[in-house]
N, C-alpha and C. Protein backbone atom coordinates (compact mmCIF):
# COMPACT_ATOMS: atom_id res chain seq x y z
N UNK A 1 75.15 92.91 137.11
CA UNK A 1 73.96 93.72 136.92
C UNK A 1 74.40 95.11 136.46
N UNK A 2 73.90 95.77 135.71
CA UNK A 2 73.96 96.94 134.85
C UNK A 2 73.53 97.82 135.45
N UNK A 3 73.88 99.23 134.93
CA UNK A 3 73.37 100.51 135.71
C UNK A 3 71.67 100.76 136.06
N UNK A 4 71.18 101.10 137.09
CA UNK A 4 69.68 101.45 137.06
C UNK A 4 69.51 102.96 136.91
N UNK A 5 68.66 103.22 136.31
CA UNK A 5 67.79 104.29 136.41
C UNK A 5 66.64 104.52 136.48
N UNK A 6 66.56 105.48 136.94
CA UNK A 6 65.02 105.82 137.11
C UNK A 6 64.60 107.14 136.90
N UNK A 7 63.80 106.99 135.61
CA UNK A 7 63.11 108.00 134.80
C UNK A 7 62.14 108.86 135.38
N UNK A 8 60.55 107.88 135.54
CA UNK A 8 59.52 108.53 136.03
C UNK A 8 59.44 109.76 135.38
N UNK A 9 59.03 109.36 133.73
CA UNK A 9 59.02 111.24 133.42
C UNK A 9 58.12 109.95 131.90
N UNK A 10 56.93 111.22 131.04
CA UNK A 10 56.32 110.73 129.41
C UNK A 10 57.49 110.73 128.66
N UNK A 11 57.51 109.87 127.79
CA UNK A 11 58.40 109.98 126.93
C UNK A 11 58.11 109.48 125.37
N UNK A 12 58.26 109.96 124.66
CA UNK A 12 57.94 109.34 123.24
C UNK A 12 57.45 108.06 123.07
N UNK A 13 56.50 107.90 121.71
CA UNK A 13 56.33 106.72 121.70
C UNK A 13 57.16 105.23 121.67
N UNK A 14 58.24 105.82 120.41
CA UNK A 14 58.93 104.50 120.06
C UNK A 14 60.15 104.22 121.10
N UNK A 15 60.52 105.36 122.15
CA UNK A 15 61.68 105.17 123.29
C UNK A 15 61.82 103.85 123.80
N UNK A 16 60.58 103.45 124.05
CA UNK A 16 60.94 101.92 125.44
C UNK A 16 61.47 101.12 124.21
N UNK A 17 60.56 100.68 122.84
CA UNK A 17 60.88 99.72 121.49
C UNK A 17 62.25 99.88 121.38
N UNK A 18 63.11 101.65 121.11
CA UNK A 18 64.75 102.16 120.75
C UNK A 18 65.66 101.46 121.98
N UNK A 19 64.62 101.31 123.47
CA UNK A 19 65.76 101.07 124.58
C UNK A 19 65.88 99.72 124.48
N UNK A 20 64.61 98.67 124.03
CA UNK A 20 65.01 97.31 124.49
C UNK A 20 65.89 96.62 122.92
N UNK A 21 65.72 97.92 122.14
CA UNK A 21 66.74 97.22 120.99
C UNK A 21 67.90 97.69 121.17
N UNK A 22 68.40 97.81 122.15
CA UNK A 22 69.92 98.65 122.88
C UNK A 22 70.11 97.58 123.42
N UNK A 23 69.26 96.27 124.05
CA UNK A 23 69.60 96.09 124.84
C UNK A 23 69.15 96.25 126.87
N UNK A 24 68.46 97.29 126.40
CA UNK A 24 68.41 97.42 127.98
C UNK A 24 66.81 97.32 128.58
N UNK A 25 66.89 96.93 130.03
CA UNK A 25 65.87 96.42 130.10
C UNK A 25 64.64 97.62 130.56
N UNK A 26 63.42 97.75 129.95
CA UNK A 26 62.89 98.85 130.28
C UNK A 26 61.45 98.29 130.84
N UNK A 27 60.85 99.01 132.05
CA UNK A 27 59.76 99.12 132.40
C UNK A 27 59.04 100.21 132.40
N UNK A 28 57.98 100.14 132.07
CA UNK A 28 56.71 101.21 131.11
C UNK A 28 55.47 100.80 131.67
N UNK A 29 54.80 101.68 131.38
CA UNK A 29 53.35 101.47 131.54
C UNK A 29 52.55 102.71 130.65
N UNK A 30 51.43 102.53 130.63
CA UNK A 30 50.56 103.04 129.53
C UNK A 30 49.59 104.06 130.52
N UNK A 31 49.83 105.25 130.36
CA UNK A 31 48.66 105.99 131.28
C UNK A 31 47.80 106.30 130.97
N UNK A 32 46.37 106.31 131.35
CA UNK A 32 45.18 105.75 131.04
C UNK A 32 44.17 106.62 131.15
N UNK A 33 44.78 106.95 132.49
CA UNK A 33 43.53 108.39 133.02
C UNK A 33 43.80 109.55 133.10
N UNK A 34 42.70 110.14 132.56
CA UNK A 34 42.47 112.00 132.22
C UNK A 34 43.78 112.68 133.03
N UNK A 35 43.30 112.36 134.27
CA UNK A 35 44.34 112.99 135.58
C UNK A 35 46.03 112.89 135.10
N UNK A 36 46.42 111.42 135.01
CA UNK A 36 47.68 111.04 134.67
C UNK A 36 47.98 111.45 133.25
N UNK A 37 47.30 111.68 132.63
CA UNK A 37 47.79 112.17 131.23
C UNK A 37 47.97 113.93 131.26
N UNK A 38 47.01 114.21 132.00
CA UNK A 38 46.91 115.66 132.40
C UNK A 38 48.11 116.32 132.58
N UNK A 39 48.50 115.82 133.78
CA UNK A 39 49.60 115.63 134.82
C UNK A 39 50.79 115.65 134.07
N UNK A 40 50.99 114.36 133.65
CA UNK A 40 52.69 114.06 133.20
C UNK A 40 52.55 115.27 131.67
N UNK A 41 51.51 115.03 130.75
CA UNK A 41 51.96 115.69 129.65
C UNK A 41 52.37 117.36 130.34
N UNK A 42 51.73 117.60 130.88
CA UNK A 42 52.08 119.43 131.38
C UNK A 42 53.65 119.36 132.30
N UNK A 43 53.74 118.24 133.06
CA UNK A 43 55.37 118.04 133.63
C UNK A 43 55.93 118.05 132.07
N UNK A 44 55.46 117.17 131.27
CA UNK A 44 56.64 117.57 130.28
C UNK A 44 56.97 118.20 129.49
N UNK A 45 55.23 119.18 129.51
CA UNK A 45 55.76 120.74 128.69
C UNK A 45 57.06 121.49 129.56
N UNK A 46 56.70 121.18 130.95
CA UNK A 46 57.62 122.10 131.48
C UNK A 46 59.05 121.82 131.40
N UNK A 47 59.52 120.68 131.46
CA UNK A 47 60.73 119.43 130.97
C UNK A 47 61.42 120.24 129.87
N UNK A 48 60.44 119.87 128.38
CA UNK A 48 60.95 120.49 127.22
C UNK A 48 61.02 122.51 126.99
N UNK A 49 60.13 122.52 128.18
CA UNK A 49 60.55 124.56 128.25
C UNK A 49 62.13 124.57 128.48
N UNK A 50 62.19 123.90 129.88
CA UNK A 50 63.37 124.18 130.40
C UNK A 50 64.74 123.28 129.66
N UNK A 51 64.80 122.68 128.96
CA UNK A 51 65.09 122.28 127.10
C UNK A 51 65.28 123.63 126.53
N UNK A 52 64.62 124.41 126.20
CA UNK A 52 64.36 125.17 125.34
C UNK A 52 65.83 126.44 125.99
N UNK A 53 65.21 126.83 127.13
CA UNK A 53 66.57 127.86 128.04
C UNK A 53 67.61 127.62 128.05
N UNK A 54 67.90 126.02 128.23
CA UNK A 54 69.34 125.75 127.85
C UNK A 54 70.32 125.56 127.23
N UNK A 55 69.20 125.11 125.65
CA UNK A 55 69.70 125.46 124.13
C UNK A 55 70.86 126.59 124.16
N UNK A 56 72.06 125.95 123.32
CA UNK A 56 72.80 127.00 122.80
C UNK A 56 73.04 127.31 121.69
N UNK A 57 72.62 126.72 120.49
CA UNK A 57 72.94 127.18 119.62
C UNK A 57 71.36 126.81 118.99
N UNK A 58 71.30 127.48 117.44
CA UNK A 58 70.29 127.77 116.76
C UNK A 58 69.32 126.34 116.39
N UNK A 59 70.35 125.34 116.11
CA UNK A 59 70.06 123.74 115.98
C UNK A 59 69.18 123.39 117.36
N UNK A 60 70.22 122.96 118.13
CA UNK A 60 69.69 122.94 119.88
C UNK A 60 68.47 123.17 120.08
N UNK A 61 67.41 125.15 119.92
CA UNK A 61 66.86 125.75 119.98
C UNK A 61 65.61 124.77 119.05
N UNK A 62 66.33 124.94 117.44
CA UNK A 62 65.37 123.77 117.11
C UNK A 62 64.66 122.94 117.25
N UNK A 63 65.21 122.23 117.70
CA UNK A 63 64.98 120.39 118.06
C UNK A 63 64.40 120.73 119.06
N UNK A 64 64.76 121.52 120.28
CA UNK A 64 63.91 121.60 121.47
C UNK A 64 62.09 122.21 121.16
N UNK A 65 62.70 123.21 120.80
CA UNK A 65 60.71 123.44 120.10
C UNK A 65 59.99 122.33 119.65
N UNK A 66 60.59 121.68 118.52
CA UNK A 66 59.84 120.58 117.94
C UNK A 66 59.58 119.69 119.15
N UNK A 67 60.15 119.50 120.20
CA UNK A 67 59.77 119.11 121.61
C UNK A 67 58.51 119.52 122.29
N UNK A 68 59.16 120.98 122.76
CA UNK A 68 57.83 121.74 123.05
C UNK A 68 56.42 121.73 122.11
N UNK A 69 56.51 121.65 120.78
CA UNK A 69 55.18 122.05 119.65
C UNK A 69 54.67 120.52 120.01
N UNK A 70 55.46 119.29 120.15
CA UNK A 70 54.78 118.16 120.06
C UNK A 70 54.18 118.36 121.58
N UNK A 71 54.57 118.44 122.65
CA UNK A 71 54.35 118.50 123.56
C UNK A 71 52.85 119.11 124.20
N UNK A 72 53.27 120.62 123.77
CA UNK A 72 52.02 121.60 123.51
C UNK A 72 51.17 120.93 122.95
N UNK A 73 50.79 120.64 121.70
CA UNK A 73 49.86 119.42 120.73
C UNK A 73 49.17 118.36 122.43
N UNK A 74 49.83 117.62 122.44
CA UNK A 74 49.51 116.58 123.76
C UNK A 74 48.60 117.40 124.52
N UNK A 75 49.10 118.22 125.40
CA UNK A 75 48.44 118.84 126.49
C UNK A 75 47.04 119.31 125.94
N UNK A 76 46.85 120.30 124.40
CA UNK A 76 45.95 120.48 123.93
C UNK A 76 44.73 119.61 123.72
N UNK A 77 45.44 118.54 123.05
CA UNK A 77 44.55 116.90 122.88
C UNK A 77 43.63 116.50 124.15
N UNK A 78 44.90 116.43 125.32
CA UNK A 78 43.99 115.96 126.54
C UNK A 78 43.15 116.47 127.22
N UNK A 79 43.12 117.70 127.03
CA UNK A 79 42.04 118.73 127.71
C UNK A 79 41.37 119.03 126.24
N UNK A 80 40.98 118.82 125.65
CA UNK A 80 40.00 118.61 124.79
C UNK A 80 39.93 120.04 124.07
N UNK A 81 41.04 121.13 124.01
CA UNK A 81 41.08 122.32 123.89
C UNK A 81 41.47 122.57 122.20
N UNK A 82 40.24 122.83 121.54
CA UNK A 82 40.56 123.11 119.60
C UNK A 82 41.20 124.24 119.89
N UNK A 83 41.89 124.03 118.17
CA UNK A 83 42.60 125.69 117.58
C UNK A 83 42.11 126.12 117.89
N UNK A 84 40.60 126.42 117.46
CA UNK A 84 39.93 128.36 117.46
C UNK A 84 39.57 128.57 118.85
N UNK A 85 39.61 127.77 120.26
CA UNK A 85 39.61 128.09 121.40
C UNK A 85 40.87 128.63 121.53
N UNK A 86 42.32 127.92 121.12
CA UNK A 86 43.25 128.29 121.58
C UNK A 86 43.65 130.07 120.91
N UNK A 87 43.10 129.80 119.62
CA UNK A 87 43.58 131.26 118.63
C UNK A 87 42.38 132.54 119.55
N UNK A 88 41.57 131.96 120.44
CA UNK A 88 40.43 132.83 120.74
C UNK A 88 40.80 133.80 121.88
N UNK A 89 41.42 132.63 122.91
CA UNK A 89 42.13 132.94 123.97
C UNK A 89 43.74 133.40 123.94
N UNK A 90 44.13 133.10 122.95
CA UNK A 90 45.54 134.17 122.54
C UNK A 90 44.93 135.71 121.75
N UNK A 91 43.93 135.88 121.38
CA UNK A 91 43.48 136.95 120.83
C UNK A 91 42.92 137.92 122.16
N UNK A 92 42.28 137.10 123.10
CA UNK A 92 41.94 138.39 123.86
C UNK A 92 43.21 138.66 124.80
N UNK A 93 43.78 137.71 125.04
CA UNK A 93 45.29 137.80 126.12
C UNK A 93 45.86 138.96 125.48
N UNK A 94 46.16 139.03 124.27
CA UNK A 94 47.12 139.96 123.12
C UNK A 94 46.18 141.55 123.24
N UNK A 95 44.38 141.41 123.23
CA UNK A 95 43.86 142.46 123.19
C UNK A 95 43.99 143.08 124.52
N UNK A 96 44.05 142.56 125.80
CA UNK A 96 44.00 143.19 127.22
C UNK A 96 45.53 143.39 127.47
N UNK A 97 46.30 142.43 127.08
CA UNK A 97 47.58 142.66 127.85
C UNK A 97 48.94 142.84 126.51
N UNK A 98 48.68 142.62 125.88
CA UNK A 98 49.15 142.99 124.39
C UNK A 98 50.50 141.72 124.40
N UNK A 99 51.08 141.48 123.56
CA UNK A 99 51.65 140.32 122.64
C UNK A 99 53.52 140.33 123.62
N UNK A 100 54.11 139.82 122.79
CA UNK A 100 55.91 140.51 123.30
C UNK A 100 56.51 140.76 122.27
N UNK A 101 55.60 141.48 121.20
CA UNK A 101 56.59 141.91 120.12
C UNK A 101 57.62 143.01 120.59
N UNK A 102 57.39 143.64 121.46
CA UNK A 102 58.69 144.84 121.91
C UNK A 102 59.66 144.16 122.69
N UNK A 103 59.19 143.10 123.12
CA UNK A 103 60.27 142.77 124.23
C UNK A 103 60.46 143.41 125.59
N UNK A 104 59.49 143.98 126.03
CA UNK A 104 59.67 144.73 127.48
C UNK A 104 59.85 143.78 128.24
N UNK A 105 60.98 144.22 128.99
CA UNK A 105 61.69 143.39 130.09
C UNK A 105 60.94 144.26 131.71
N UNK A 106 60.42 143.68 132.56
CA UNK A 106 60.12 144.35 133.40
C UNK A 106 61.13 144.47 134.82
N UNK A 107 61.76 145.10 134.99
CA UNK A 107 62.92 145.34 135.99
C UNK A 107 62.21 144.73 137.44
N UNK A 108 61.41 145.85 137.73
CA UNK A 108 60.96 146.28 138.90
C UNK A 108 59.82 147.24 138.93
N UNK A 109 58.78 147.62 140.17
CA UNK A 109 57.81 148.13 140.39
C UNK A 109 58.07 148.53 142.19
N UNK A 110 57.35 149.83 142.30
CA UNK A 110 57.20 150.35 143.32
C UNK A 110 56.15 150.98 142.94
N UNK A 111 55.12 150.06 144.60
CA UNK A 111 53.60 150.62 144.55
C UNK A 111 53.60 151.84 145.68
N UNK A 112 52.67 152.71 144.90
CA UNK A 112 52.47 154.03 145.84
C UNK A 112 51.54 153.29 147.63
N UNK A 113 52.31 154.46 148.14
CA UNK A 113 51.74 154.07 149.90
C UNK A 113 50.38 154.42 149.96
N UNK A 114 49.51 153.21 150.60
CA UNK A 114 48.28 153.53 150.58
C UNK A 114 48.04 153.79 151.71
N UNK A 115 46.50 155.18 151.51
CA UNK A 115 46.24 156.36 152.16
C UNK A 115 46.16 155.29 154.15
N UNK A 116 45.91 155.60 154.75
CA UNK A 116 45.51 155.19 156.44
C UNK A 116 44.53 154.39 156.00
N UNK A 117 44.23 153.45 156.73
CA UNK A 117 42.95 152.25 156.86
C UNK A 117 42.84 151.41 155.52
N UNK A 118 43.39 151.71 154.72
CA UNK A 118 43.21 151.01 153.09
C UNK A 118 44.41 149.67 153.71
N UNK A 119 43.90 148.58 152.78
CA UNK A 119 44.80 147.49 152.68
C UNK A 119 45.07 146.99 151.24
């Protein structure tokens, strides 16, 4: 008997078709509901983020986005969320809290002591 693993994670379409033409034996299932699609596609935005941090070189960095952009796409699809919602809600985020074109790194904060009886 051959090595087991266990995945438990979305994975591309044609993966299980690439694994059983390897050879190996794969079990799958098709997720169906809002919840479970919800769910795993946003585990695997977070999957392909943390993809993205570990990239080292410019290629790497590549390929991982095209991860993340397909990914992102999914999550969008299942929550039923169009471009001009998404371009609507990056427009006011950018107008209240502004974009990261500077790159401010935030160190640290120290809040002033509030006056007696305040919480």
């Amino acid at each position: 008997m051959g090595e087991y693993k266990s995945w438990k994670k979305l994975v591309r379409d044609l993966i299980p078709s690439q694994l059983e033409g390897k050879g190996i034996k794969v079990i799958f299932s098709v997720i169906g509901d809002f919840f479970g699609r919800d769910h795993f596609s946003r585990a695997k935005l977070v999957e392909e983020a943390a993809e993205v941090a570990k990239a080292k070189t410019r290629a790497e960095v590549l390929e991982e986005m095209a991860d993340v952009a397909e990914v992102f796409d999914v999550v969008l699809k299942v929550n039923k969320i169009t471009p001009q919602e998404l371009a609507d809600a990056r427009a006011k985020k950018n107008a209240e809290k502004g974009g990261f074109d500077k790159f401010y790194y935030l160190d640290s904060t120290e809040e002033p002591d509030k006056p007696s009886g305040q919480q």
